[in-house]
PDB file of N, CA and C in Angstrom:
ATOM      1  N   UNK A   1    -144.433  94.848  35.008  1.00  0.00           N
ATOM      2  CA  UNK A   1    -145.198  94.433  33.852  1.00  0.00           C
ATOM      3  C   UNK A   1    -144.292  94.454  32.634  1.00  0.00           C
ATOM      4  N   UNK A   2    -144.242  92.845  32.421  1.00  0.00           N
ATOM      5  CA  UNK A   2    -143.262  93.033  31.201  1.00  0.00           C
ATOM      6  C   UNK A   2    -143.967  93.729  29.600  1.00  0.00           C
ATOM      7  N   UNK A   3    -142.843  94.029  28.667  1.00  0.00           N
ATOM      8  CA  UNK A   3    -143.491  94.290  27.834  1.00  0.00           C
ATOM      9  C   UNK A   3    -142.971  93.207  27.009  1.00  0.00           C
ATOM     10  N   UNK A   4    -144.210  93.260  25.556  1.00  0.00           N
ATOM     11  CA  UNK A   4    -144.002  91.984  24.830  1.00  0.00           C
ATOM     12  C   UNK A   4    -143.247  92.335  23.361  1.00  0.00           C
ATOM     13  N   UNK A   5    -142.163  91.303  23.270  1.00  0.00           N
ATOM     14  CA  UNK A   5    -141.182  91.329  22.295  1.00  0.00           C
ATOM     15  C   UNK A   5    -141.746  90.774  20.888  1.00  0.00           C
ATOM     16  N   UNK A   6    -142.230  91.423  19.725  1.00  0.00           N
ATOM     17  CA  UNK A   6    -141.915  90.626  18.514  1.00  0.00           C
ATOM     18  C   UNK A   6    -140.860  90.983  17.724  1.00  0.00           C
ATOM     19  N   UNK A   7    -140.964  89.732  16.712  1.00  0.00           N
ATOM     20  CA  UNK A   7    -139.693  89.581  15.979  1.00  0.00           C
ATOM     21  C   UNK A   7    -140.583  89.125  14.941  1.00  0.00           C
ATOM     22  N   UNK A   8    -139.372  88.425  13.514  1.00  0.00           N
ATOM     23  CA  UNK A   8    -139.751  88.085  12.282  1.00  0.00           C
ATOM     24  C   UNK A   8    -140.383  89.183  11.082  1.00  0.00           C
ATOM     25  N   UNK A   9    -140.073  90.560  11.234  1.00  0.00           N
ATOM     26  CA  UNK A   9    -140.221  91.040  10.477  1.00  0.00           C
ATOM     27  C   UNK A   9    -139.287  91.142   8.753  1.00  0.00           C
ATOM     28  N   UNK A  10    -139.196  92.085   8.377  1.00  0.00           N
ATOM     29  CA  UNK A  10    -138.181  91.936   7.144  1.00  0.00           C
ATOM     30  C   UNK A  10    -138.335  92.546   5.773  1.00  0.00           C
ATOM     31  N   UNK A  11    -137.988  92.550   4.690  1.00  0.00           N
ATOM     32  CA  UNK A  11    -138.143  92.931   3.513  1.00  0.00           C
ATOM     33  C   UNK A  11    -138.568  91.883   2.805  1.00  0.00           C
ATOM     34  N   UNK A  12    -139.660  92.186   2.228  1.00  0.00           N
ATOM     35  CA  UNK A  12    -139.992  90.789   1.214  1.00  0.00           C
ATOM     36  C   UNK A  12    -140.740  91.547   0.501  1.00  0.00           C
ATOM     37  N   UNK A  13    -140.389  90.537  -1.264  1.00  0.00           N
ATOM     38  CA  UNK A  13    -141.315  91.348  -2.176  1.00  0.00           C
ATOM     39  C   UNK A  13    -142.787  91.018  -2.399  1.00  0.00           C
ATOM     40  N   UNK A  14    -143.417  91.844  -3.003  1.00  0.00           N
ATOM     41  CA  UNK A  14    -144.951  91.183  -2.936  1.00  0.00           C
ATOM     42  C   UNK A  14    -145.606  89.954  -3.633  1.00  0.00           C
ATOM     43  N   UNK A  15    -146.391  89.672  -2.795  1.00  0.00           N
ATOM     44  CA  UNK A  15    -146.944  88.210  -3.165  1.00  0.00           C
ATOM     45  C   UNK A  15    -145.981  87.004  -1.530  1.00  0.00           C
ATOM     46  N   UNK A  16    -144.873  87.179  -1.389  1.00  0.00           N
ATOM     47  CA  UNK A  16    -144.348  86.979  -0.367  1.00  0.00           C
ATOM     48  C   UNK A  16    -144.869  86.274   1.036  1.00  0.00           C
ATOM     49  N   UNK A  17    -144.145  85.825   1.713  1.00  0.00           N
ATOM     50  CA  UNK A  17    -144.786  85.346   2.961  1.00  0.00           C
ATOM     51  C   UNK A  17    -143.693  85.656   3.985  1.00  0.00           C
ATOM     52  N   UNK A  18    -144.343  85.979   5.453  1.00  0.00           N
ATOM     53  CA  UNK A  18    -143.783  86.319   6.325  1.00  0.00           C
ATOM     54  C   UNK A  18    -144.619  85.945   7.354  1.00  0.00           C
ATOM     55  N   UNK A  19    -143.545  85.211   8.652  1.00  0.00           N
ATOM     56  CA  UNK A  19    -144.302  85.040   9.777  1.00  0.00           C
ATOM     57  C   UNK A  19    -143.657  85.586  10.930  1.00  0.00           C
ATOM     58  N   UNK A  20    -144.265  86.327  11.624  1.00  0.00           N
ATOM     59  CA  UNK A  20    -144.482  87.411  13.000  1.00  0.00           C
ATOM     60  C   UNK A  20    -144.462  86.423  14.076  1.00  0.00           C
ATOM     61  N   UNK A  21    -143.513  86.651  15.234  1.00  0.00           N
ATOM     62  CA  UNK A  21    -143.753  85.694  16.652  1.00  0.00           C
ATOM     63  C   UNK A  21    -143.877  87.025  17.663  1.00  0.00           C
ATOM     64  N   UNK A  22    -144.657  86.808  18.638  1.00  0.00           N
ATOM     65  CA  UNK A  22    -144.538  87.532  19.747  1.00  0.00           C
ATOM     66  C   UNK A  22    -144.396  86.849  21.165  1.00  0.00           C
ATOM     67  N   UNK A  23    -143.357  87.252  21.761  1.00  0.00           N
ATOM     68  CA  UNK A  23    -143.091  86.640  22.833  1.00  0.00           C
ATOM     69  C   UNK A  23    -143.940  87.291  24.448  1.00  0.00           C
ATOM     70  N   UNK A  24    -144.298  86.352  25.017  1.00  0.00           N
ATOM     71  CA  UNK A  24    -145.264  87.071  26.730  1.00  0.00           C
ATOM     72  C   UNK A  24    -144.883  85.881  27.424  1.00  0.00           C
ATOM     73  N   UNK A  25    -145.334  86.150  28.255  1.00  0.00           N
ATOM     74  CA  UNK A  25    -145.903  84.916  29.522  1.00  0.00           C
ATOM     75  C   UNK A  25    -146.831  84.143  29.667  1.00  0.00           C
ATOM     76  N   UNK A  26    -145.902  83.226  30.423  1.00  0.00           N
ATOM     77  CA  UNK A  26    -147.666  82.390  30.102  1.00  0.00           C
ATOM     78  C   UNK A  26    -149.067  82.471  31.027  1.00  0.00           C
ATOM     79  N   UNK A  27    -148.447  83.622  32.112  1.00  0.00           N
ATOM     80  CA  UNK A  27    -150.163  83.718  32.886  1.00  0.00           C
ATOM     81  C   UNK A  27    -150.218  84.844  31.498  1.00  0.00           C
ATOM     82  N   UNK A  28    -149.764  85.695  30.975  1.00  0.00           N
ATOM     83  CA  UNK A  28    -150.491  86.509  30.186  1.00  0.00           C
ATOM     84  C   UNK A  28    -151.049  86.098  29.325  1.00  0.00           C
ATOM     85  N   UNK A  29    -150.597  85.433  28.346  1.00  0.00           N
ATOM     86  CA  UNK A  29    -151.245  84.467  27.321  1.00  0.00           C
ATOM     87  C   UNK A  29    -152.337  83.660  27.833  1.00  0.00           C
ATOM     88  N   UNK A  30    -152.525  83.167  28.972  1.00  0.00           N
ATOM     89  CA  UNK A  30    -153.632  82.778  29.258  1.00  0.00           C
ATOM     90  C   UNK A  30    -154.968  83.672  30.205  1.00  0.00           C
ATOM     91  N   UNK A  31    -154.411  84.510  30.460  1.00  0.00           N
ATOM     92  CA  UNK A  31    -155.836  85.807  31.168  1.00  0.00           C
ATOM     93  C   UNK A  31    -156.076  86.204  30.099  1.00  0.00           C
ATOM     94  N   UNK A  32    -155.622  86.711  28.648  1.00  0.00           N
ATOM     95  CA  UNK A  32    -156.242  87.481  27.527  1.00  0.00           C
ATOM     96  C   UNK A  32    -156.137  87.181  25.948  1.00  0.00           C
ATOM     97  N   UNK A  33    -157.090  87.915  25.572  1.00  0.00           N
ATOM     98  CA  UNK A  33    -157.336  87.561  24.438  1.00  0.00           C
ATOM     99  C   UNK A  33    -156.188  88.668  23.718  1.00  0.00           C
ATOM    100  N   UNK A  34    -155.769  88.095  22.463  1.00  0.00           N
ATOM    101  CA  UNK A  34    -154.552  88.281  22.149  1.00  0.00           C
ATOM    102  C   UNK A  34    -153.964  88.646  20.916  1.00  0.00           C
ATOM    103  N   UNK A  35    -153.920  89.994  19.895  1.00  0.00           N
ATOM    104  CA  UNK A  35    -153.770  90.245  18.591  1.00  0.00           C
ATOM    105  C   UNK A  35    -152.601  91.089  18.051  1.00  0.00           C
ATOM    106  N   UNK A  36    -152.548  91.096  16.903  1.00  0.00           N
ATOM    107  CA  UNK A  36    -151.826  91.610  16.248  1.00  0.00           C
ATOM    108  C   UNK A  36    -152.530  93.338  15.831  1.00  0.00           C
ATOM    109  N   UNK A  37    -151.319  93.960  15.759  1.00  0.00           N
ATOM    110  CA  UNK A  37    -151.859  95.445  15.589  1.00  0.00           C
ATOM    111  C   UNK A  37    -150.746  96.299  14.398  1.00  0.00           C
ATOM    112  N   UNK A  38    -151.163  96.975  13.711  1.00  0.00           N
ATOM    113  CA  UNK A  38    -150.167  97.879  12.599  1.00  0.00           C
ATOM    114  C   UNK A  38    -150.145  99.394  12.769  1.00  0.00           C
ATOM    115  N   UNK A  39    -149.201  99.709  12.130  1.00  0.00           N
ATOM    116  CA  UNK A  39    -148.864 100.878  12.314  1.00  0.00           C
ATOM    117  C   UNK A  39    -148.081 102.057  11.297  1.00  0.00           C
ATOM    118  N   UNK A  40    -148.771 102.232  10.423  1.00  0.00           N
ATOM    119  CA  UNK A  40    -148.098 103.248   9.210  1.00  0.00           C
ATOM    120  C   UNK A  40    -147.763 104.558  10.088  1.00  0.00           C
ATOM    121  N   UNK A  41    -146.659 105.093   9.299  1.00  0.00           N
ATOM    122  CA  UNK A  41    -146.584 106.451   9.883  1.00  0.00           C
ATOM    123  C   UNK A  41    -147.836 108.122   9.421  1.00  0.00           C
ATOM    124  N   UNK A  42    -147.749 107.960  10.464  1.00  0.00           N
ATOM    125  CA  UNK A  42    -149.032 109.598   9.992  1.00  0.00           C
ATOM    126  C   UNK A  42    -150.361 108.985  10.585  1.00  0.00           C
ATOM    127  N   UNK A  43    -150.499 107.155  10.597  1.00  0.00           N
ATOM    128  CA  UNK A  43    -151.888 106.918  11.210  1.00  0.00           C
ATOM    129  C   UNK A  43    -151.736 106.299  12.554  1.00  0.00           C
ATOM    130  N   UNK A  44    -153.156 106.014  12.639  1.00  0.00           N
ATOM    131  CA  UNK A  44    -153.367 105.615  13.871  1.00  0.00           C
ATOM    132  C   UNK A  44    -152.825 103.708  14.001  1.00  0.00           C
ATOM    133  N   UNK A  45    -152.733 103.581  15.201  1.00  0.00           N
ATOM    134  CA  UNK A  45    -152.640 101.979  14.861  1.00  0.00           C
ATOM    135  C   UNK A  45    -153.920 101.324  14.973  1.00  0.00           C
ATOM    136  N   UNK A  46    -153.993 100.067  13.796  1.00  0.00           N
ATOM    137  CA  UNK A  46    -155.004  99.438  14.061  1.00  0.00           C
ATOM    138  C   UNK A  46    -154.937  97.883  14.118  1.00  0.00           C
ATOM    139  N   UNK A  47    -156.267  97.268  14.383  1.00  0.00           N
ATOM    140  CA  UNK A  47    -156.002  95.606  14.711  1.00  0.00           C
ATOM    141  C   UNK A  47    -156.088  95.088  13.368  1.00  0.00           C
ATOM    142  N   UNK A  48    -155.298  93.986  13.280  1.00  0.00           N
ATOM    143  CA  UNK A  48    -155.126  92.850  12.314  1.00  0.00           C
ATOM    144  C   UNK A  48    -155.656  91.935  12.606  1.00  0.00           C
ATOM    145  N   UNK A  49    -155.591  91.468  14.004  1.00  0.00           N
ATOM    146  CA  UNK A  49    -156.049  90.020  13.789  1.00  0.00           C
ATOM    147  C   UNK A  49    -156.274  89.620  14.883  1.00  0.00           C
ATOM    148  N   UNK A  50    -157.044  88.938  15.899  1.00  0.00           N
ATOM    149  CA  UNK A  50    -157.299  88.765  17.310  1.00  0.00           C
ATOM    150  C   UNK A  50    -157.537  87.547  17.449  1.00  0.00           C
ATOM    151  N   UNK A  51    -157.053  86.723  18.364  1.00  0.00           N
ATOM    152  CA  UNK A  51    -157.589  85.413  19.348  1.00  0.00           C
ATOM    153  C   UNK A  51    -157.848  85.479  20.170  1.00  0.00           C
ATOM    154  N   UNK A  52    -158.805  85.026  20.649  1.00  0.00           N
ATOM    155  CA  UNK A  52    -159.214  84.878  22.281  1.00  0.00           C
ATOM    156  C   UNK A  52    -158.416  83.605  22.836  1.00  0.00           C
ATOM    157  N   UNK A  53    -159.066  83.731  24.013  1.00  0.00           N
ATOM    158  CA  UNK A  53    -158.083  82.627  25.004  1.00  0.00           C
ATOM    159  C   UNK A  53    -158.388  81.405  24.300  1.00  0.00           C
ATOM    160  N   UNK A  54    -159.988  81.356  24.356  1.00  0.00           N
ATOM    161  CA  UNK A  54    -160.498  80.222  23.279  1.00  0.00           C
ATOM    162  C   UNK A  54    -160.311  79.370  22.152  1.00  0.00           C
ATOM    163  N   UNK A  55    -159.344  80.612  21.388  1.00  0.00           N
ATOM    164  CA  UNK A  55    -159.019  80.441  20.260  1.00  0.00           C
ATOM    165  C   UNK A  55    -159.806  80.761  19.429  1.00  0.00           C
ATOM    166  N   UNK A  56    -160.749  81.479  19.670  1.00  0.00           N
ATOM    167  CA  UNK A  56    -161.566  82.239  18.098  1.00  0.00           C
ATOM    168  C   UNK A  56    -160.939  82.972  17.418  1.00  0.00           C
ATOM    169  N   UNK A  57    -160.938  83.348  16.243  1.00  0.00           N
ATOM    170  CA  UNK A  57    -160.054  84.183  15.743  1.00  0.00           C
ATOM    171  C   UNK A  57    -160.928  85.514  14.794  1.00  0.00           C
ATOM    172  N   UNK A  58    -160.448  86.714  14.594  1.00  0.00           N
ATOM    173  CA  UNK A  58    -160.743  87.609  13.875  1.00  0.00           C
ATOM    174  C   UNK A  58    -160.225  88.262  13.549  1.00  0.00           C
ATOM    175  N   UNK A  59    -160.048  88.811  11.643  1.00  0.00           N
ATOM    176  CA  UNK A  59    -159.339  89.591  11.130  1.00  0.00           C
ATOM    177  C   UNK A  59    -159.817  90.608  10.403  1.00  0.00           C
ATOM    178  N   UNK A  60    -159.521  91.565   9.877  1.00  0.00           N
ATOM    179  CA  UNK A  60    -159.805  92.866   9.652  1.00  0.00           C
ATOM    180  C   UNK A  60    -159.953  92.696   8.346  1.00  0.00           C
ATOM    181  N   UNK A  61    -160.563  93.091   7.530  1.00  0.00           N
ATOM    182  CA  UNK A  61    -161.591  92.450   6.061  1.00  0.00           C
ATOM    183  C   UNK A  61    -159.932  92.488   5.533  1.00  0.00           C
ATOM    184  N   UNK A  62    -159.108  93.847   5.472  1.00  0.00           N
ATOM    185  CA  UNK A  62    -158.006  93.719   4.416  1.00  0.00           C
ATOM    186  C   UNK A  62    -157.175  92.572   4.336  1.00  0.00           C
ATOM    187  N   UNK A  63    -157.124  91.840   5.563  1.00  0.00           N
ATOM    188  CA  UNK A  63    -156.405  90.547   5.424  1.00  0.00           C
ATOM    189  C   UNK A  63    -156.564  89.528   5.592  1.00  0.00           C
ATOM    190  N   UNK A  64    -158.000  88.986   6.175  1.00  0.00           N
ATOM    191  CA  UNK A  64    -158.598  88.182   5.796  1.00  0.00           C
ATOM    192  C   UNK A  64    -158.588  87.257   4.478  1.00  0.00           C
ATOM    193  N   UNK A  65    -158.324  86.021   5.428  1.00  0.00           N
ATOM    194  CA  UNK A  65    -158.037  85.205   3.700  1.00  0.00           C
ATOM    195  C   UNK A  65    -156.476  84.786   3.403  1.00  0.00           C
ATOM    196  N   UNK A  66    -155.436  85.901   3.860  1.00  0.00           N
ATOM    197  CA  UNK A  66    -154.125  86.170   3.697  1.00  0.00           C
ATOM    198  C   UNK A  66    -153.484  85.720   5.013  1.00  0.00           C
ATOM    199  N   UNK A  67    -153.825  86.129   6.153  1.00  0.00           N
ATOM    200  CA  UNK A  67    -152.944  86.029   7.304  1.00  0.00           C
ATOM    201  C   UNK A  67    -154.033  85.061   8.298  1.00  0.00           C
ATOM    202  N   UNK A  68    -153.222  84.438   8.872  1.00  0.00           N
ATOM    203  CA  UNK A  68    -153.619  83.498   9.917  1.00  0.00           C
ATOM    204  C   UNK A  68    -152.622  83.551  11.422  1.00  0.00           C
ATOM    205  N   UNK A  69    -153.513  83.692  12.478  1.00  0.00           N
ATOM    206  CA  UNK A  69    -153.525  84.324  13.837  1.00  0.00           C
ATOM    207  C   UNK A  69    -153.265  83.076  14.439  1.00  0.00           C
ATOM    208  N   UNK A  70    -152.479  82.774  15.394  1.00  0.00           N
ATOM    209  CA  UNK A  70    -152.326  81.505  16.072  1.00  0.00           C
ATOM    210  C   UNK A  70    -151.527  82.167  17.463  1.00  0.00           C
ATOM    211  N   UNK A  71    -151.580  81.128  18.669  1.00  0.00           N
ATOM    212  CA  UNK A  71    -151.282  81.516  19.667  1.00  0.00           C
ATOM    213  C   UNK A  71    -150.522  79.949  20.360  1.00  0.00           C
ATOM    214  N   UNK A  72    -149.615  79.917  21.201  1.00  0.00           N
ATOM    215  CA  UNK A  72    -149.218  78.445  22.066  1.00  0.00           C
ATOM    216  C   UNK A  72    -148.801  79.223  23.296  1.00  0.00           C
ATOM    217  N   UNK A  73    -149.853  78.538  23.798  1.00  0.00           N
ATOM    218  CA  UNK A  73    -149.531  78.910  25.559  1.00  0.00           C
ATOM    219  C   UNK A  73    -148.968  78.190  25.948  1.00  0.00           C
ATOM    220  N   UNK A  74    -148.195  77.315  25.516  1.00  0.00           N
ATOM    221  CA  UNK A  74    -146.928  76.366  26.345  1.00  0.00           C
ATOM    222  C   UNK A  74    -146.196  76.871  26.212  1.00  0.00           C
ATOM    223  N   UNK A  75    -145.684  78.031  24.955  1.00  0.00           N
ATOM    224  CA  UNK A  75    -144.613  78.092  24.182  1.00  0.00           C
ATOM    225  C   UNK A  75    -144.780  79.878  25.033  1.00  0.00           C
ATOM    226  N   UNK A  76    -146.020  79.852  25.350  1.00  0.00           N
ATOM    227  CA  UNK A  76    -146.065  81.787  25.723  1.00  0.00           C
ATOM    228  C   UNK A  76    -146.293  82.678  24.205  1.00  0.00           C
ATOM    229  N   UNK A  77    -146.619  82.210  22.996  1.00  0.00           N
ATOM    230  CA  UNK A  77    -146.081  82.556  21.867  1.00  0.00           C
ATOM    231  C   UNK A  77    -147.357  82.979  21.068  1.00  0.00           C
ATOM    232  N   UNK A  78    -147.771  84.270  20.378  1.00  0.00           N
ATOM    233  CA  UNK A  78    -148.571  84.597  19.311  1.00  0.00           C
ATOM    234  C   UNK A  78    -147.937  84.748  18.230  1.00  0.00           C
ATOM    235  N   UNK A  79    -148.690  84.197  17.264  1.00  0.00           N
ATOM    236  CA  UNK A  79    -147.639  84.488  16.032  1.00  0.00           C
ATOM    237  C   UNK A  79    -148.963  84.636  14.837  1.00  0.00           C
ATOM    238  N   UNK A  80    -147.788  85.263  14.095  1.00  0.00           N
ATOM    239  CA  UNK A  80    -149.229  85.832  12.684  1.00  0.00           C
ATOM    240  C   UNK A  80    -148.844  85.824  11.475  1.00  0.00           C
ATOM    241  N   UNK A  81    -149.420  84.565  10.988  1.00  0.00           N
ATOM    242  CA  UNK A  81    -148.846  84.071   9.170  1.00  0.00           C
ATOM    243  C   UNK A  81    -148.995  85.043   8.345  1.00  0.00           C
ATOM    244  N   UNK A  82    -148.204  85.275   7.974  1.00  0.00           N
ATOM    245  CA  UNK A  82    -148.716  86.446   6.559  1.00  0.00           C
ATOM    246  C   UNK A  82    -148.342  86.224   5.153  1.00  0.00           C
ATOM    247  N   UNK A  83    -149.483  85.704   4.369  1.00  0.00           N
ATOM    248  CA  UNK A  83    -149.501  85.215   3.371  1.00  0.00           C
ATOM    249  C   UNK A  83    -149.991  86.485   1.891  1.00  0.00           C
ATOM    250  N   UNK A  84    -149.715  85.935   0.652  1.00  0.00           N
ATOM    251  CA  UNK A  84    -149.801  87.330  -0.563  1.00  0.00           C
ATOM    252  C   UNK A  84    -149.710  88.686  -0.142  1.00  0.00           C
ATOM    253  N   UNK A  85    -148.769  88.765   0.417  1.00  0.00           N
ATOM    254  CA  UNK A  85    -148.019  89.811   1.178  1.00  0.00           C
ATOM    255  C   UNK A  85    -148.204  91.244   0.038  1.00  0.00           C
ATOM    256  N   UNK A  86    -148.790  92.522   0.121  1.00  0.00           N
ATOM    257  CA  UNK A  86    -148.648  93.612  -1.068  1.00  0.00           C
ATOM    258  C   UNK A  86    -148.222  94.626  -0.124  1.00  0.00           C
ATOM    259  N   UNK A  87    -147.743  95.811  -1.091  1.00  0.00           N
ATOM    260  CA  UNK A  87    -147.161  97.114  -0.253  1.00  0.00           C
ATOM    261  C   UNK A  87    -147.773  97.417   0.277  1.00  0.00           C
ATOM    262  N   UNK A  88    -149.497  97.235   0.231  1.00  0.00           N
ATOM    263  CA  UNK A  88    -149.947  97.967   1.370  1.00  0.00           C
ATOM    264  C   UNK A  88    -150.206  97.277   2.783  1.00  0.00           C
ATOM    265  N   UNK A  89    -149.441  96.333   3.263  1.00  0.00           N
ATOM    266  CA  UNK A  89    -149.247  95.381   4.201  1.00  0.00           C
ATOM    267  C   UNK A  89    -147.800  96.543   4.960  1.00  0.00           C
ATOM    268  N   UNK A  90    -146.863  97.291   4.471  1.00  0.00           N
ATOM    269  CA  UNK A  90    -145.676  97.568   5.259  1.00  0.00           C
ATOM    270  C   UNK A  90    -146.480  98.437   5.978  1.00  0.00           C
ATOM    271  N   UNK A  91    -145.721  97.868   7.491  1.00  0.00           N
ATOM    272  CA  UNK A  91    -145.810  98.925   8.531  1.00  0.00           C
ATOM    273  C   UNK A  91    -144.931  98.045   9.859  1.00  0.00           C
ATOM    274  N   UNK A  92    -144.977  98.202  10.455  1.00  0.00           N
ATOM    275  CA  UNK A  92    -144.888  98.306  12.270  1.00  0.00           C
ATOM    276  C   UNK A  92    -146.027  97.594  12.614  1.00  0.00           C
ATOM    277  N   UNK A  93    -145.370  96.391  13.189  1.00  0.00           N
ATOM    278  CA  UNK A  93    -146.720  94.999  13.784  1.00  0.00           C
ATOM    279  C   UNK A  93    -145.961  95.208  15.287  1.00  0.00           C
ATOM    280  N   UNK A  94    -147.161  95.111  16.142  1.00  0.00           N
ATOM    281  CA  UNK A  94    -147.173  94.744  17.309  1.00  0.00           C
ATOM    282  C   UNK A  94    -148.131  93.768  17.574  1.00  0.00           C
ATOM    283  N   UNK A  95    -147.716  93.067  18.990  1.00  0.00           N
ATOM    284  CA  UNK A  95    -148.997  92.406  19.922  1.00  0.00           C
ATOM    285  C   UNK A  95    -149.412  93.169  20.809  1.00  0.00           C
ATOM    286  N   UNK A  96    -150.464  92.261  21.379  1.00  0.00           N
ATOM    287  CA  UNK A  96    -150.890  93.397  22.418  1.00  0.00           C
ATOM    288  C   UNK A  96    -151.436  92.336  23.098  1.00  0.00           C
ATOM    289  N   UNK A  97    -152.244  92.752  24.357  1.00  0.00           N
ATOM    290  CA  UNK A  97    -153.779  91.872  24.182  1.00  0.00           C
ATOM    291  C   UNK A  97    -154.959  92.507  23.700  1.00  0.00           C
ATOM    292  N   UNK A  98    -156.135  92.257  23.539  1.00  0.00           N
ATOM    293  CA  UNK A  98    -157.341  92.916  23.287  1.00  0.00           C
ATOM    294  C   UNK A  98    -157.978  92.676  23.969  1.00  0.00           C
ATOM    295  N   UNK A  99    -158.792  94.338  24.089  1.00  0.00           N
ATOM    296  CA  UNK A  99    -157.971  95.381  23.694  1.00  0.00           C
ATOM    297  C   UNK A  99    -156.721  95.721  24.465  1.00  0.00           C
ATOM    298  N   UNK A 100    -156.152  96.328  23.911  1.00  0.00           N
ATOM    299  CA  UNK A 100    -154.628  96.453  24.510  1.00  0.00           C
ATOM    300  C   UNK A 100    -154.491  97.208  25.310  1.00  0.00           C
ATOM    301  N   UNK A 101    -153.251  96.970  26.537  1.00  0.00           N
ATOM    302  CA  UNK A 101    -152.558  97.581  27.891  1.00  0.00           C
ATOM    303  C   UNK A 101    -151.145  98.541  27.304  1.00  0.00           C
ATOM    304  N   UNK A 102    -151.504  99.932  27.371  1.00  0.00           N
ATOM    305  CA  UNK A 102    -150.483 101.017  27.267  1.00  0.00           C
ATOM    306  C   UNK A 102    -149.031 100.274  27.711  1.00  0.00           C
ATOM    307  N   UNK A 103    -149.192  99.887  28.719  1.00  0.00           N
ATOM    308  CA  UNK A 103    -147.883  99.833  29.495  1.00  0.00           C
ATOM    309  C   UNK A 103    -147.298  98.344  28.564  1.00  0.00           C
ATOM    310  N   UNK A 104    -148.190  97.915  27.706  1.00  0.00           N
ATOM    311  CA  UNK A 104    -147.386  96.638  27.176  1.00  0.00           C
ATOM    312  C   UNK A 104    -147.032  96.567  25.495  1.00  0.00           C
ATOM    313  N   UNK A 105    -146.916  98.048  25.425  1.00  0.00           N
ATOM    314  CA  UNK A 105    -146.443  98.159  24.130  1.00  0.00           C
ATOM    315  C   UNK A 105    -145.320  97.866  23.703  1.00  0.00           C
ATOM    316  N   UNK A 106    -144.315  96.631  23.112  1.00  0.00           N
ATOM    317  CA  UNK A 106    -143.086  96.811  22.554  1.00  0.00           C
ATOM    318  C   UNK A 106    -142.625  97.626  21.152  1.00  0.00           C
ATOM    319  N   UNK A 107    -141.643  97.361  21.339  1.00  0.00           N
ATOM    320  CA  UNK A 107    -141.000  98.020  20.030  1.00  0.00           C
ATOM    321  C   UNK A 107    -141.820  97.604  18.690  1.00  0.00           C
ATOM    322  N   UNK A 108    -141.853  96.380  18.354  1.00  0.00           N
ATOM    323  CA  UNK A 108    -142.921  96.185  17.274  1.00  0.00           C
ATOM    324  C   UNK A 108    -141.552  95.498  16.221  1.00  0.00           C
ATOM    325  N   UNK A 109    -142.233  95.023  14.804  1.00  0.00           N
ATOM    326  CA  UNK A 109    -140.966  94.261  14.286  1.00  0.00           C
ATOM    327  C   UNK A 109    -141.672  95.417  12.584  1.00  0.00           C
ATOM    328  N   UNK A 110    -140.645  95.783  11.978  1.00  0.00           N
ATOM    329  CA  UNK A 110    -140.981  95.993  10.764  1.00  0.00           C
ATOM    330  C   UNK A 110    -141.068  95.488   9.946  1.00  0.00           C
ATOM    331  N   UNK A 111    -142.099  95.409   8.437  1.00  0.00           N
ATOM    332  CA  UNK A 111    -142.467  94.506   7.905  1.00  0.00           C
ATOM    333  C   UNK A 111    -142.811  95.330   5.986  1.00  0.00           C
ATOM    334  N   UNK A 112    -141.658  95.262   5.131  1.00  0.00           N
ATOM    335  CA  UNK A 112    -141.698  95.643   4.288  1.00  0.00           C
ATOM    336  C   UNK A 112    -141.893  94.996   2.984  1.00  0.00           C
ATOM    337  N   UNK A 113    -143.015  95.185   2.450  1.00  0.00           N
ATOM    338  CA  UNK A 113    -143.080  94.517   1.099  1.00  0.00           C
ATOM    339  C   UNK A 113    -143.048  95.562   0.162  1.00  0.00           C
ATOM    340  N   UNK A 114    -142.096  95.230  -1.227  1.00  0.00           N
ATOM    341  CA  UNK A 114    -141.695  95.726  -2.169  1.00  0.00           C
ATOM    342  C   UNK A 114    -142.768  95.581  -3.487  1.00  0.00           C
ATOM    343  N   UNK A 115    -142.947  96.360  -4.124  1.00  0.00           N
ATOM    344  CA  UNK A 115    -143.641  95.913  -5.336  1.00  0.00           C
ATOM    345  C   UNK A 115    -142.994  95.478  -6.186  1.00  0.00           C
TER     346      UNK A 115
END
């Protein structure tokens, strides 16, 4: 069971834009529904943003409005726009699926906005 690689993290100041790719497979991308997750230090991780296979999408009130969730199952690829980027956006983004498989946790990409 592979685990899934993102990238595109970085330093950017606020107001900023940044876009997140996560790399899987493509039977995985297509058995599950599929999100983005954060991670400050001291808390717990939580969801950002979810697609289903369908393509419905749902985001977590704080970023709603700001970030947009997209997925290409040709490409194997989730990725997560992140738009008026503020400090309280830095942390540690992962994918997952939803809800998420322990064993498919990657490293995660860091994602710093400056005031």
């Amino acid at each position: 069971q592979a685990q899934l690689v993102e990238s595109g993290g970085g330093l950017v100041q606020a107001g900023g834009s940044l876009t997140l790719s996560c790399a899987a497979s493509r039977d995985f991308m297509a058995r599950y529904n599929m999100a983005w997750y954060r991670q400050v230090p001291g808390k717990q991780r939580s969801l950002v943003a979810s697609i289903s296979t369908r393509g419905i999408t749902t985001y977590a009130h704080s970023v709603k409005g700001r970030f947009t969730i997209s997925r290409d199952t040709g490409k194997a690829s989730v990725y997560l726009q992140m738009n008026s980027l503020t400090p309280e956006d830095t942390a540690v983004y992962y994918c997952n699926a939803n809800p998420p498989q322990s064993v498919r946790w990657g490293q995660g990409t860091q994602v710093t906005v400056s005031s």
